[in-house]
C-alpha atoms as a PDB file:
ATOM      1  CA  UNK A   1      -2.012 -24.721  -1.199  1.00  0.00           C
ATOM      2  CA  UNK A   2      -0.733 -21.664  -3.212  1.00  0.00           C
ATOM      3  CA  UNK A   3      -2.568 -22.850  -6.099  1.00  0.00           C
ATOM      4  CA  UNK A   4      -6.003 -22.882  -4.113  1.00  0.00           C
ATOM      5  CA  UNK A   5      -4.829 -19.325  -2.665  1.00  0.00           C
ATOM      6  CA  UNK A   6      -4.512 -18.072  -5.727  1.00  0.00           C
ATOM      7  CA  UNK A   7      -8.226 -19.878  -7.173  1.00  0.00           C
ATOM      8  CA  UNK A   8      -9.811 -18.107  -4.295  1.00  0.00           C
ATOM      9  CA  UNK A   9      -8.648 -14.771  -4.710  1.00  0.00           C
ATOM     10  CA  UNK A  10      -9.905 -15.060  -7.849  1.00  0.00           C
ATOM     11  CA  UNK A  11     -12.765 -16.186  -7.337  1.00  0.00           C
ATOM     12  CA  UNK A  12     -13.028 -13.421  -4.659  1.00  0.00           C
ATOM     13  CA  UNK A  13     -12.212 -11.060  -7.542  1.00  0.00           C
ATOM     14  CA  UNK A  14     -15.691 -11.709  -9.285  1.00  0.00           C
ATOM     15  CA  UNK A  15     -18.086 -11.144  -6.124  1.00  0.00           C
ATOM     16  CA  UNK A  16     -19.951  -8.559  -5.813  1.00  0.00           C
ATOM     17  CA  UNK A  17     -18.031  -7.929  -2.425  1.00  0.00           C
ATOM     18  CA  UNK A  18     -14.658  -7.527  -4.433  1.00  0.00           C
ATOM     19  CA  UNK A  19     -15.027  -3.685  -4.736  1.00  0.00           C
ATOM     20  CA  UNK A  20     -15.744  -2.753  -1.345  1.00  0.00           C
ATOM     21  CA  UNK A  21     -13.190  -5.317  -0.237  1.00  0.00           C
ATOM     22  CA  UNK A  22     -10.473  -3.776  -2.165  1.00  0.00           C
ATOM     23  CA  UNK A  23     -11.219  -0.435  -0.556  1.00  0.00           C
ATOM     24  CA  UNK A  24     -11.132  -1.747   2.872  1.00  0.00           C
ATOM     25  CA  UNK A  25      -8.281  -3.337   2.176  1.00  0.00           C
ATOM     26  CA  UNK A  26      -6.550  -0.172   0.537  1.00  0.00           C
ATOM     27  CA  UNK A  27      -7.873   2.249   3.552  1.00  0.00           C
ATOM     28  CA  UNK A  28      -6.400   0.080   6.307  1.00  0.00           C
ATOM     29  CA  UNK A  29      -3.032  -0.433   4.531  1.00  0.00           C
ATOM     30  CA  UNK A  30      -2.221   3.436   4.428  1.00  0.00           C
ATOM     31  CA  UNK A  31      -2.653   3.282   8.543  1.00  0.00           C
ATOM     32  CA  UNK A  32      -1.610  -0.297  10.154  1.00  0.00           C
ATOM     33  CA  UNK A  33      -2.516  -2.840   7.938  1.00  0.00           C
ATOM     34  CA  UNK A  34       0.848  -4.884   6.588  1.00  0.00           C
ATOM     35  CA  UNK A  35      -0.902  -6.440   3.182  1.00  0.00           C
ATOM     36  CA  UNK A  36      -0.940  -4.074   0.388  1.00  0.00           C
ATOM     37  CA  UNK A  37      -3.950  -3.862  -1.573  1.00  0.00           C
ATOM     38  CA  UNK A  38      -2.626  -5.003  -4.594  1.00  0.00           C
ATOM     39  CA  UNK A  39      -3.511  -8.742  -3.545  1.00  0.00           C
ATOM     40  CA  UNK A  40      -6.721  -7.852  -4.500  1.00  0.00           C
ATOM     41  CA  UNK A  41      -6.366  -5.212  -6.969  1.00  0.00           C
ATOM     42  CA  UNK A  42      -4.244  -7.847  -9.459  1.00  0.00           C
ATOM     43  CA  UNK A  43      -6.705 -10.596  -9.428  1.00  0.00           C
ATOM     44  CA  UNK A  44      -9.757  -8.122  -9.387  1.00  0.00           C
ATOM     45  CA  UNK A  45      -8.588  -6.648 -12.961  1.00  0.00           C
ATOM     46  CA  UNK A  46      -7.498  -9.801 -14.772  1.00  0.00           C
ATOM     47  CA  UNK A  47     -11.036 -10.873 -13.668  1.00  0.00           C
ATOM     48  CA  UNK A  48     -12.575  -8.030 -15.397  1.00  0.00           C
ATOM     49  CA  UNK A  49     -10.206  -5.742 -16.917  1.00  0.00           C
ATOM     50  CA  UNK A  50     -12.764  -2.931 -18.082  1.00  0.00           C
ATOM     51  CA  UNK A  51     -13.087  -1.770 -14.645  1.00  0.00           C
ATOM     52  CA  UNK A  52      -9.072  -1.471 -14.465  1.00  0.00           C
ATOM     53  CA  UNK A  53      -9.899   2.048 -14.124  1.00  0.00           C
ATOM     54  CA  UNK A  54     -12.610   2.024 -11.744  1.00  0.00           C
ATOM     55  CA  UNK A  55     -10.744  -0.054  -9.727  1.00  0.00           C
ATOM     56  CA  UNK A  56      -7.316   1.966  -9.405  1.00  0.00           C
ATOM     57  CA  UNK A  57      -9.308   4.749  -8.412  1.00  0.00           C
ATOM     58  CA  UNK A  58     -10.781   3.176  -5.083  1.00  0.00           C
ATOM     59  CA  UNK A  59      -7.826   2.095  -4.098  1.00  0.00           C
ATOM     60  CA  UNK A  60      -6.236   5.776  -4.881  1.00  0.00           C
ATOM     61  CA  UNK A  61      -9.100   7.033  -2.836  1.00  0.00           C
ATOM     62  CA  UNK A  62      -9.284   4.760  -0.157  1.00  0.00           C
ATOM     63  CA  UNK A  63      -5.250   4.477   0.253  1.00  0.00           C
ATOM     64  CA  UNK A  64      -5.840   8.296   0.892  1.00  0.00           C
ATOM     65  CA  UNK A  65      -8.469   8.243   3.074  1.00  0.00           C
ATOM     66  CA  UNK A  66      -6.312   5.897   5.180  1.00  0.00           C
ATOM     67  CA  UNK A  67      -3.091   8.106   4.665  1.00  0.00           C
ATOM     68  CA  UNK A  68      -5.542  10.780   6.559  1.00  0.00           C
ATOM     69  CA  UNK A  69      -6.205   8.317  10.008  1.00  0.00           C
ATOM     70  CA  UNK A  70      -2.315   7.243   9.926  1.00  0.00           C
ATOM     71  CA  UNK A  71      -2.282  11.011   9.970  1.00  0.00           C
ATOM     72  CA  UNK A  72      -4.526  11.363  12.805  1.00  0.00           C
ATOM     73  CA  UNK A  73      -3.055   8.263  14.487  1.00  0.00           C
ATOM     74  CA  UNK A  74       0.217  10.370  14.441  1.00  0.00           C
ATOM     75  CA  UNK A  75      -1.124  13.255  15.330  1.00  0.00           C
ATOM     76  CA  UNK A  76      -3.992  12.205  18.402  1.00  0.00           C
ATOM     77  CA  UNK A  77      -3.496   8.757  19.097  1.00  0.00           C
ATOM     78  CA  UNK A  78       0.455   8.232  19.166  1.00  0.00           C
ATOM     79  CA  UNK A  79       0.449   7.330  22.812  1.00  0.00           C
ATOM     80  CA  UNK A  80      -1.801   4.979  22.585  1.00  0.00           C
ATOM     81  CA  UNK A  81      -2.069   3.513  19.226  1.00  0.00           C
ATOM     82  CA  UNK A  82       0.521   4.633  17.223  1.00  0.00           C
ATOM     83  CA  UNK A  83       3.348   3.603  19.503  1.00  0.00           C
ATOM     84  CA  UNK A  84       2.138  -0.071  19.366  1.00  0.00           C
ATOM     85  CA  UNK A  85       1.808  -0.074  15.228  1.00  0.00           C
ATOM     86  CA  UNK A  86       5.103   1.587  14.727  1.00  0.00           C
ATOM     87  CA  UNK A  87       6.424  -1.604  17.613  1.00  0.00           C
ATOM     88  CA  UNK A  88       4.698  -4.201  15.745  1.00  0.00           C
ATOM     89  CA  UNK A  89       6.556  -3.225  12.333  1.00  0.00           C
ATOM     90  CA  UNK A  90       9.755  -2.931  14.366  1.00  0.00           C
ATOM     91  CA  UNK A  91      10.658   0.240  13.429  1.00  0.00           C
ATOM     92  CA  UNK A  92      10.919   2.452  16.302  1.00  0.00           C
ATOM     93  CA  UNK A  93      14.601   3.292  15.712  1.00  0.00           C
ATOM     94  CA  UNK A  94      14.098   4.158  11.913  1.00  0.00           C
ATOM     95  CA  UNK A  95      10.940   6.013  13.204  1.00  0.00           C
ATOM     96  CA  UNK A  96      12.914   8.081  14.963  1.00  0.00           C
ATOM     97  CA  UNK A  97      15.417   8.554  12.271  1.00  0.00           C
ATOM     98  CA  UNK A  98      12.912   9.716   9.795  1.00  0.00           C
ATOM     99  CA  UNK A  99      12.355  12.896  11.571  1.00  0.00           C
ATOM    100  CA  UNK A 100      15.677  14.106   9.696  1.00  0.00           C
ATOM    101  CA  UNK A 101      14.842  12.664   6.402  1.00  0.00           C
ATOM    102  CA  UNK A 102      12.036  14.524   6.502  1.00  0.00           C
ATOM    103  CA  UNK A 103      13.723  17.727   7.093  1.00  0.00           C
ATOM    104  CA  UNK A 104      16.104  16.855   4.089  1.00  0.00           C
ATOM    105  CA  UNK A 105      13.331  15.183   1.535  1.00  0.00           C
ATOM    106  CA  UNK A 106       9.509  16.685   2.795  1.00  0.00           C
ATOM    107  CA  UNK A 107       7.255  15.560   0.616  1.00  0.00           C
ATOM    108  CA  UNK A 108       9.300  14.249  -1.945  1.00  0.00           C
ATOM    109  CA  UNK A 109      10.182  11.333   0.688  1.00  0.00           C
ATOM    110  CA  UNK A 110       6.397  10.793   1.793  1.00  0.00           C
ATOM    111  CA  UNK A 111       5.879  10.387  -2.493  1.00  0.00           C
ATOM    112  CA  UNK A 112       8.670   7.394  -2.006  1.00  0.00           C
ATOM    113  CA  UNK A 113       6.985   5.563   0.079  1.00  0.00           C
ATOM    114  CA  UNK A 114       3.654   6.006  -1.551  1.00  0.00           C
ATOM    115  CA  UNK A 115       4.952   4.813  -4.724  1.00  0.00           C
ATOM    116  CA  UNK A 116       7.060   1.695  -3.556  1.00  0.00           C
ATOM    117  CA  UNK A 117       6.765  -1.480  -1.178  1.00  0.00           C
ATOM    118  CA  UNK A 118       8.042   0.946   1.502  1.00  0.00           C
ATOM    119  CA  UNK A 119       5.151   0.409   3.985  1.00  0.00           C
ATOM    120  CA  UNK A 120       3.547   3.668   3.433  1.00  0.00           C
ATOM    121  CA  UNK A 121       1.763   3.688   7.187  1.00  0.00           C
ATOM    122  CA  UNK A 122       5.026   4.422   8.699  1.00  0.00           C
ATOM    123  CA  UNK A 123       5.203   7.803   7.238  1.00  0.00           C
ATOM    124  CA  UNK A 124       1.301   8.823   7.711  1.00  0.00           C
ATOM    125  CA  UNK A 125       1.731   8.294  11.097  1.00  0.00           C
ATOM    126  CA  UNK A 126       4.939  10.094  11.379  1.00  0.00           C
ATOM    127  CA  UNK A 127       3.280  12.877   9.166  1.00  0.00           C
ATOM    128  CA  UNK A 128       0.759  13.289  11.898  1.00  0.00           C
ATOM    129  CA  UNK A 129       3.383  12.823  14.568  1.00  0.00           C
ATOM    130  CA  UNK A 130       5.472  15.905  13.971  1.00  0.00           C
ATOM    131  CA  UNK A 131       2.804  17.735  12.156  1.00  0.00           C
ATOM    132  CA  UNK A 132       3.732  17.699   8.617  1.00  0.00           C
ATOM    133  CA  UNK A 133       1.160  19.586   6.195  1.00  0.00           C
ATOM    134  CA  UNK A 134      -1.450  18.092   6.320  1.00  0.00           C
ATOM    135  CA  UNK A 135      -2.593  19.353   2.655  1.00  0.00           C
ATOM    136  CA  UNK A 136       1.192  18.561   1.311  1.00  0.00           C
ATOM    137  CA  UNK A 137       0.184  15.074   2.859  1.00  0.00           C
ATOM    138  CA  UNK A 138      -2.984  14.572   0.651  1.00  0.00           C
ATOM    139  CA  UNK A 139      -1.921  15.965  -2.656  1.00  0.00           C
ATOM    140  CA  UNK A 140       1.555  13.762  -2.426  1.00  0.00           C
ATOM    141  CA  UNK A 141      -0.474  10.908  -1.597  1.00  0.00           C
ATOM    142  CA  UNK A 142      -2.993  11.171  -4.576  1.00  0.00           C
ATOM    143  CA  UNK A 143       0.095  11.669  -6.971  1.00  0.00           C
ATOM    144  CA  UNK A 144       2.276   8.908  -5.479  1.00  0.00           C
ATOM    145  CA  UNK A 145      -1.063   6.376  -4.776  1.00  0.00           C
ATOM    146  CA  UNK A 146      -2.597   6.969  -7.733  1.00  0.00           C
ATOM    147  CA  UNK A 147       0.671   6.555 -10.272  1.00  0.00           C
ATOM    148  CA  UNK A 148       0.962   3.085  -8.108  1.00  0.00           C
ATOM    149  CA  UNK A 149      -2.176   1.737  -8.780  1.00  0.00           C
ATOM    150  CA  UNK A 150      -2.942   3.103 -11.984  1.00  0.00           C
ATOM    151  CA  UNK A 151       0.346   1.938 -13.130  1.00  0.00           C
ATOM    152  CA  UNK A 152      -0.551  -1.418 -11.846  1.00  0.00           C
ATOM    153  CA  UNK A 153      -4.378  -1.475 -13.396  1.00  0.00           C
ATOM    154  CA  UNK A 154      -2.655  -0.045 -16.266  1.00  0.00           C
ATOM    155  CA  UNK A 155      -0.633  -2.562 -17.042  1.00  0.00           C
ATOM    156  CA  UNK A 156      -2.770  -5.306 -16.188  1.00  0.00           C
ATOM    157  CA  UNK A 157      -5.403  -3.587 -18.724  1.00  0.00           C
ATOM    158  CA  UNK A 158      -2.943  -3.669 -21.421  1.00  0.00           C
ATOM    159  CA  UNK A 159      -0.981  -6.731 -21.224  1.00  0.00           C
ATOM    160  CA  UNK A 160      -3.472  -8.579 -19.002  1.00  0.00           C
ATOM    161  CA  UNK A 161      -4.167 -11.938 -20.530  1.00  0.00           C
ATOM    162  CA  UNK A 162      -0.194 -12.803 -20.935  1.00  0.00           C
ATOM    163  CA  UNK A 163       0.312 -11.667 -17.392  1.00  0.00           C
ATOM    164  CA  UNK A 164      -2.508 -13.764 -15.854  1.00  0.00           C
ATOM    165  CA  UNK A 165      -0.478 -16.844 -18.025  1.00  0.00           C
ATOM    166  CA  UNK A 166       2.675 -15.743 -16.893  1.00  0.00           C
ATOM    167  CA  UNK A 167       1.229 -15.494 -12.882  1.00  0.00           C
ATOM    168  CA  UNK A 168      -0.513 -18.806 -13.563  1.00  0.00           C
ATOM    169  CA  UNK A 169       2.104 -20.705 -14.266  1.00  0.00           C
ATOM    170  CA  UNK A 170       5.013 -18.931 -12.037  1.00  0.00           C
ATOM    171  CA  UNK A 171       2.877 -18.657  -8.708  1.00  0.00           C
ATOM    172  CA  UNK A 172       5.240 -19.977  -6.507  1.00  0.00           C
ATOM    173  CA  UNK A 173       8.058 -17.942  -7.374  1.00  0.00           C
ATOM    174  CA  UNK A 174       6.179 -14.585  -7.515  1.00  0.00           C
ATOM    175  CA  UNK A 175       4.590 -15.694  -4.687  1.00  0.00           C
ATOM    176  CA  UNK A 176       8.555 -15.521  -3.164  1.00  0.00           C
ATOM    177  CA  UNK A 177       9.223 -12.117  -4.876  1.00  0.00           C
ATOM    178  CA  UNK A 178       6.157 -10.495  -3.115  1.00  0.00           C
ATOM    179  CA  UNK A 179       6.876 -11.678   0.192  1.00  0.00           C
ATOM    180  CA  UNK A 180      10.062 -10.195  -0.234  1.00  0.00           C
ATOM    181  CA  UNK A 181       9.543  -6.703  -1.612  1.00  0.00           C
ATOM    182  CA  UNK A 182       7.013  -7.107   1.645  1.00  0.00           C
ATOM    183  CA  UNK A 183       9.342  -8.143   4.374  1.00  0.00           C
ATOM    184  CA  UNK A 184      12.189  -5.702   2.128  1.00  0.00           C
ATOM    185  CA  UNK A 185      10.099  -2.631   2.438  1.00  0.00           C
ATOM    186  CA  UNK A 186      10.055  -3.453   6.332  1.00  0.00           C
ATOM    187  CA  UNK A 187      13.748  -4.375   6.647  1.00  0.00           C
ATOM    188  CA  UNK A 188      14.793  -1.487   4.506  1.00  0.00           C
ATOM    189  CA  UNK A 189      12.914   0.777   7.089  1.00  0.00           C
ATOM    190  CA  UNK A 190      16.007  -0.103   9.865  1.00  0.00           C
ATOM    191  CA  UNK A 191      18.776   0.364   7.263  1.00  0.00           C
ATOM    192  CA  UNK A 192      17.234   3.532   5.319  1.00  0.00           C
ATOM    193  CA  UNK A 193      16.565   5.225   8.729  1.00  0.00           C
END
């Protein structure tokens, strides 16, 4: 079943839908979406890996562009919306204990989470929440999204062939890893916070 996962993300990968896809996917992550966008960004540069570029950059914009409506979940919609995102990732207590980390760390924490599996709509909507700057939000976000996923199209540029071997033929246990740098990045939100 992993196998035909894989075969159809792929496959996914070479439509002419893949693009837009991949910034839908990337927009919705920064705000309440749980899947990061790099299930699509990995398969959609070893399918065509002179567009590595190209495609890093939509999801550096769109991630953004998201960052800005967790932002304006925080900040408008907390009540209503917010509220129930930050319940269904479970993180209401470390939401609350963020409020001092970002006293200590600012900006340099909201960069964390952009960079690693840290899910990264937590802190948009807590940005918006307490009213963090709003500018200091977007610049960190297009330094800490963009090293991400350029380091990721980056990489897959350079060394992609090997990789798409090495992925090939160790799907089920990198399948594993991901799913638990996902459910990590979740868990570590109760223990960090």
């Amino acid at each position: 079943m992993l196998r035909r996962l894989y075969d159809w993300t792929m496959s996914l990968a070479r439509t002419r839908h893949a693009e837009r896809s991949l910034a839908g996917v990337s927009f919705v992550e920064s705000s309440f979406f749980p899947i990061p966008p790099d299930v699509l960004l990995i398969p959609m540069v070893l399918a065509d890996r002179t567009k590595w570029f190209r495609y890093a950059l939509v999801c550096t914009i769109a991630s953004v562009l998201g960052a800005l409506l967790g932002y304006v979940i925080g900040a408008l919609l907390f009540d209503t919306i917010g509220q129930r995102i930050i319940a269904l990732y479970n993180a209401q207590d470390a939401f609350d204990g963020i409020r001092q980390w970002y006293d200590d760390w600012g900006a340099w924490g909201i960069l964390f989470g952009a960079v690693t599996p840290f899910p990264y709509k937590i802190l948009t909507i807590f940005s918006g929440f307490v009213g963090f700057n709003i500018v200091s939000l977007i610049i960190v976000s297009i330094i800490g999204r963009g090293l991400r996923f350029f380091l990721v199209a980056g990489l897959l540029y350079w060394f992609g062939e090997p990789i798409r071997l090495f992925i090939e033929k160790h799907l089920g246990l990198l399948f594993t890893l991901f799913m638990v740098l996902l459910i990590g990045g979740f868990v570590a939100v109760g223990y960090i916070f």
